[in-house]
C-alpha atoms as a PDB file:
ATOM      1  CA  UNK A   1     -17.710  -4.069   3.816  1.00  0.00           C
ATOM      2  CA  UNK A   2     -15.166  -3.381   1.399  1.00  0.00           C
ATOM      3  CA  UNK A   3     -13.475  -5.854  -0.875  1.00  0.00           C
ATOM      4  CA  UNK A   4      -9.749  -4.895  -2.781  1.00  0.00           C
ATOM      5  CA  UNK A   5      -7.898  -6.336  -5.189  1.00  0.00           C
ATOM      6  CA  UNK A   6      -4.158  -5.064  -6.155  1.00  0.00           C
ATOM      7  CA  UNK A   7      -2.588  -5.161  -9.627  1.00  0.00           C
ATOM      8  CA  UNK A   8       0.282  -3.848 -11.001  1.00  0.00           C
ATOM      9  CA  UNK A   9       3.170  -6.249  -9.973  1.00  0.00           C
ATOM     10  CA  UNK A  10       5.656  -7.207 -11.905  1.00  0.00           C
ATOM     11  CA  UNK A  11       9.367  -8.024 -12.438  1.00  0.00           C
ATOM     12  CA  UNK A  12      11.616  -5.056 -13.181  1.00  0.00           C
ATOM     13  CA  UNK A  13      15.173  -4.068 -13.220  1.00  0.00           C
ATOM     14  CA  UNK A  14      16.928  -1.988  -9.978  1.00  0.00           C
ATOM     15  CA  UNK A  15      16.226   1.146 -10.558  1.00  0.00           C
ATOM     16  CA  UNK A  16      13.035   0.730 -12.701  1.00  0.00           C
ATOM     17  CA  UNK A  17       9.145   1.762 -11.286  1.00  0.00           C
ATOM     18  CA  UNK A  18       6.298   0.243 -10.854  1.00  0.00           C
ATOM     19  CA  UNK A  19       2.625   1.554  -9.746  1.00  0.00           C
ATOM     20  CA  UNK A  20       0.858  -0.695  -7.789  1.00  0.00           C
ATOM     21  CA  UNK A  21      -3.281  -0.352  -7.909  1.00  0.00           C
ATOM     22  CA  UNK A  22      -5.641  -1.562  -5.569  1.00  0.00           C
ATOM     23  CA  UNK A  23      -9.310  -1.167  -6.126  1.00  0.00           C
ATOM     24  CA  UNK A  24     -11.852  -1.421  -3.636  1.00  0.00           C
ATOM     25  CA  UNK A  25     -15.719  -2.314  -3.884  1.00  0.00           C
ATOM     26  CA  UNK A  26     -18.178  -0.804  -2.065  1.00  0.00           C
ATOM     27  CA  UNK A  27     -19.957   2.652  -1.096  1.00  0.00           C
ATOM     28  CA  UNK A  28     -17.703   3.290   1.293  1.00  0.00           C
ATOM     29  CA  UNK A  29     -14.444   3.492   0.009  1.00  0.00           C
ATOM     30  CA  UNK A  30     -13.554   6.992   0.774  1.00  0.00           C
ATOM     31  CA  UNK A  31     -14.310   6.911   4.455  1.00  0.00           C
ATOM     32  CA  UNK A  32     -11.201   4.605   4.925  1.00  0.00           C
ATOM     33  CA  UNK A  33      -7.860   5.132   5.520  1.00  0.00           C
ATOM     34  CA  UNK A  34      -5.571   2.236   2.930  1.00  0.00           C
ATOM     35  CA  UNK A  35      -2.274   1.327   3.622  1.00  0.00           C
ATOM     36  CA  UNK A  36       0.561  -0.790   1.949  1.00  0.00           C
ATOM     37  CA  UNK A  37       2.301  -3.422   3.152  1.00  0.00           C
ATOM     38  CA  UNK A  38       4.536  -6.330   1.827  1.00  0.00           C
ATOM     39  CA  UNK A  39       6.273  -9.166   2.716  1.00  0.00           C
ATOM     40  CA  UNK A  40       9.043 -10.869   1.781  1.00  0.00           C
ATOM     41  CA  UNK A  41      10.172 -14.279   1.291  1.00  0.00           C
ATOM     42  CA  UNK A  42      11.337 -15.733   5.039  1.00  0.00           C
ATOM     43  CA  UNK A  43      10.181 -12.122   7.067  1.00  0.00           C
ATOM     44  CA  UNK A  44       7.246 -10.884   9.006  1.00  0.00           C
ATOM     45  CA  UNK A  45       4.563  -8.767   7.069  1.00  0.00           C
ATOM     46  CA  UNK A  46       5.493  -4.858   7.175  1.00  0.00           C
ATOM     47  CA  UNK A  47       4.262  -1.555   6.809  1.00  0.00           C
ATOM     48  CA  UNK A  48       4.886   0.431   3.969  1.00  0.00           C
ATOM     49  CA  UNK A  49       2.806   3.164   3.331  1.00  0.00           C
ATOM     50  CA  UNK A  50      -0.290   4.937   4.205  1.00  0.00           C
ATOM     51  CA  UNK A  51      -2.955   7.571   3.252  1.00  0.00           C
ATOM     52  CA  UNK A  52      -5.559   9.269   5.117  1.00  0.00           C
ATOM     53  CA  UNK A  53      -9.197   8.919   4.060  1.00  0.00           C
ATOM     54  CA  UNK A  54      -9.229  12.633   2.598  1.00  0.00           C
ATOM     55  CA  UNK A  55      -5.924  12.347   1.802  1.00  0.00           C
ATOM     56  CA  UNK A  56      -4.526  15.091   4.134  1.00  0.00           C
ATOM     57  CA  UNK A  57      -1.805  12.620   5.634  1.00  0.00           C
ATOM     58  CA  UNK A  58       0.480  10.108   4.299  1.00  0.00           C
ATOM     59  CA  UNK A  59       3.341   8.039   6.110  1.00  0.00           C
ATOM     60  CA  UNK A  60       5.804   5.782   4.687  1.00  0.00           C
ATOM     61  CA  UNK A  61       8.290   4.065   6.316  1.00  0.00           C
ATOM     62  CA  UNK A  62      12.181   4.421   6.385  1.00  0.00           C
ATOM     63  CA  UNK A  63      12.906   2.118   3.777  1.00  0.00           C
ATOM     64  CA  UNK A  64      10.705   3.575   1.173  1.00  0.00           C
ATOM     65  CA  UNK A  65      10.254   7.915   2.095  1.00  0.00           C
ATOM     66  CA  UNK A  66      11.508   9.692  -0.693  1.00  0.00           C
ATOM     67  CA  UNK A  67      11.008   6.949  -3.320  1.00  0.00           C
ATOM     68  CA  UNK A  68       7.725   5.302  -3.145  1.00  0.00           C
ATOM     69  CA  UNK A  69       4.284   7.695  -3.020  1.00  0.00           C
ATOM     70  CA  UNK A  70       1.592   6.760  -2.136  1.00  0.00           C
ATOM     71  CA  UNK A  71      -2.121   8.304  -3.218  1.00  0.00           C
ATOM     72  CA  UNK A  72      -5.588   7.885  -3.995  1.00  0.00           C
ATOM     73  CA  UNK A  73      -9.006   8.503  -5.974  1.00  0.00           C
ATOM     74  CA  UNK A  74     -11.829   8.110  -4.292  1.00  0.00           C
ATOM     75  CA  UNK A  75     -13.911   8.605  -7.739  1.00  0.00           C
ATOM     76  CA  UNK A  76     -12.439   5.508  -9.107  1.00  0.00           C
ATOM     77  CA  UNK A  77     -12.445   3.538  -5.363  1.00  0.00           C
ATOM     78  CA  UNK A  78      -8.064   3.071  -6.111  1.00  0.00           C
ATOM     79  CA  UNK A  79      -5.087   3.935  -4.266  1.00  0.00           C
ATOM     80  CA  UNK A  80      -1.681   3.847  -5.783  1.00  0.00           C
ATOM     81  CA  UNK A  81       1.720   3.128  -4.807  1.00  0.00           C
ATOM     82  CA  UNK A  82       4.251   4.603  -7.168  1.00  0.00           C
ATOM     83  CA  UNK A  83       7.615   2.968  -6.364  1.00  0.00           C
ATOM     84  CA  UNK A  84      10.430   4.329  -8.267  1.00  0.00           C
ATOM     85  CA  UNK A  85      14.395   3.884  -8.033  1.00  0.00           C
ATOM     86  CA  UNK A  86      13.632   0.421  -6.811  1.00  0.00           C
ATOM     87  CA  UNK A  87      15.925  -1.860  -5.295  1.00  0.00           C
ATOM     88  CA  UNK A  88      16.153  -5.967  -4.872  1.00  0.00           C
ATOM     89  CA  UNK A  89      15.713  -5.576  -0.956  1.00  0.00           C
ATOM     90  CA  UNK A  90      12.004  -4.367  -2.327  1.00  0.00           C
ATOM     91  CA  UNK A  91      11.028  -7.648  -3.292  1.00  0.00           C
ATOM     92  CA  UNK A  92       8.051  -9.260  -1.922  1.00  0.00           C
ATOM     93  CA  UNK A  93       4.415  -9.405  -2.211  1.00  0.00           C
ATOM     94  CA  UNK A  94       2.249  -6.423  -1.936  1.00  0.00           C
ATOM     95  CA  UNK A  95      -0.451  -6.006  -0.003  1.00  0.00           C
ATOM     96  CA  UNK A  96      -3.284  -2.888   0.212  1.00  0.00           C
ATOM     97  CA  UNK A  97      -5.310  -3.058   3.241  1.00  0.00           C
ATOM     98  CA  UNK A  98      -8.535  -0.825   4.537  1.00  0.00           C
ATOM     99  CA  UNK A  99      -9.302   0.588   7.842  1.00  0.00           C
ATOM    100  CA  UNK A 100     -11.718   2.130   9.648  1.00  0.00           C
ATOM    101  CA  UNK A 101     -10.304   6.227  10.468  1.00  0.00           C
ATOM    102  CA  UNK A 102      -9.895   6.852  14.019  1.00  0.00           C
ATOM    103  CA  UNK A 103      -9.028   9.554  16.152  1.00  0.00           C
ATOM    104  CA  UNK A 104      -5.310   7.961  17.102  1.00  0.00           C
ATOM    105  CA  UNK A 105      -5.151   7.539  13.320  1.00  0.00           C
ATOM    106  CA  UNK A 106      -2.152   9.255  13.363  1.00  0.00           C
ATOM    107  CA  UNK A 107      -0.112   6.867  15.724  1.00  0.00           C
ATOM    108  CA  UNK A 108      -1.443   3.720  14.873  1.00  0.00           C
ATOM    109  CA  UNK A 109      -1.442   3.844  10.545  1.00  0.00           C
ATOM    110  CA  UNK A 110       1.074   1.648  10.865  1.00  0.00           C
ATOM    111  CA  UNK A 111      -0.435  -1.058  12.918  1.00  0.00           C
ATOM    112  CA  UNK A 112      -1.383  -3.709  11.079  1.00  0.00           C
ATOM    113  CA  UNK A 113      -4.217  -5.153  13.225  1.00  0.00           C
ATOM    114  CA  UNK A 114      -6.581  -2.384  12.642  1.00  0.00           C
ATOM    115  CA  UNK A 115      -6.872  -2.768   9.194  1.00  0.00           C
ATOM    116  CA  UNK A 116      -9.669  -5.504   8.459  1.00  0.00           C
ATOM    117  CA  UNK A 117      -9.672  -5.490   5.165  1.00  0.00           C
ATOM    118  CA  UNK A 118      -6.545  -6.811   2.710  1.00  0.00           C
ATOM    119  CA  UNK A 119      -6.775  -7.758  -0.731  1.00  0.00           C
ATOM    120  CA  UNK A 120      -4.785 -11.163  -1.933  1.00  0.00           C
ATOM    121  CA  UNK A 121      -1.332  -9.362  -3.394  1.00  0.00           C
ATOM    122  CA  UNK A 122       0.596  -8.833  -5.636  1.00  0.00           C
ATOM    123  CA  UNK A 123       4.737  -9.794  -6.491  1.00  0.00           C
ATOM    124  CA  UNK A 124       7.063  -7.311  -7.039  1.00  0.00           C
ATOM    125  CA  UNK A 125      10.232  -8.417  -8.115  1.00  0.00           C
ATOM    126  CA  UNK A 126      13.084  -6.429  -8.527  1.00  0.00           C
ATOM    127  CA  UNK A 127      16.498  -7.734 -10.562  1.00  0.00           C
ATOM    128  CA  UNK A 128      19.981  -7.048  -9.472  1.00  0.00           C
END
């Protein structure tokens, strides 16, 4: 079982970056597929970005493509989300998640009931 914990939140102007890093425990890090997800205050829980376990696929959604990346290191057990050009609808908290690869991978990353793993979050706050 792996265990994550994100850092890397913070408060920061609109248009400012931020890498997020989550860290996992365990053997087995590399054999999962991590995604992103945040919430903000008052909404649901959404998906914001995911990586394959070899790190031949990523997805992001609308809101973020083209400014937030997301990668990883399986040496060091971390994946990163580098948000730049960020924006105050980006606030929330920040959550990196594990899941098991499958072979509908590609058309479920975004479902947030197969990952089983999340770490406890972290703010992002961004400043008008």
């Amino acid at each position: 079982q792996v265990q994550l914990v994100e850092s890397g939140g913070g408060l920061v102007q609109t248009g400012g970056s931020l890498r997020l890093s989550c860290t996992a425990s365990g053997r087995t890090f590399s054999s999962y597929a991590m995604g992103w997800f945040r919430q903000a205050p008052g909404k649901e829980r959404e998906f914001v970005a995911a990586i394959s376990w070899n790190i031949g696929s990523t997805y992001y959604s609308d809101s973020v493509k083209g400014r937030f990346t997301v990668s990883r290191d399986n040496a060091k057990n971390t994946v990163y989300l580098q948000m730049n050009s960020l924006k105050p609808e980006d606030t929330a908290v920040y959550y990196c998640a594990a899941r098991q690869m499958s072979s509908g991978y590609s058309n479920t990353y975004n479902f947030q009931y197969r990952y089983k793993t999340w770490g406890q979050g972290t703010q992002v706050t961004v400043s008008s």
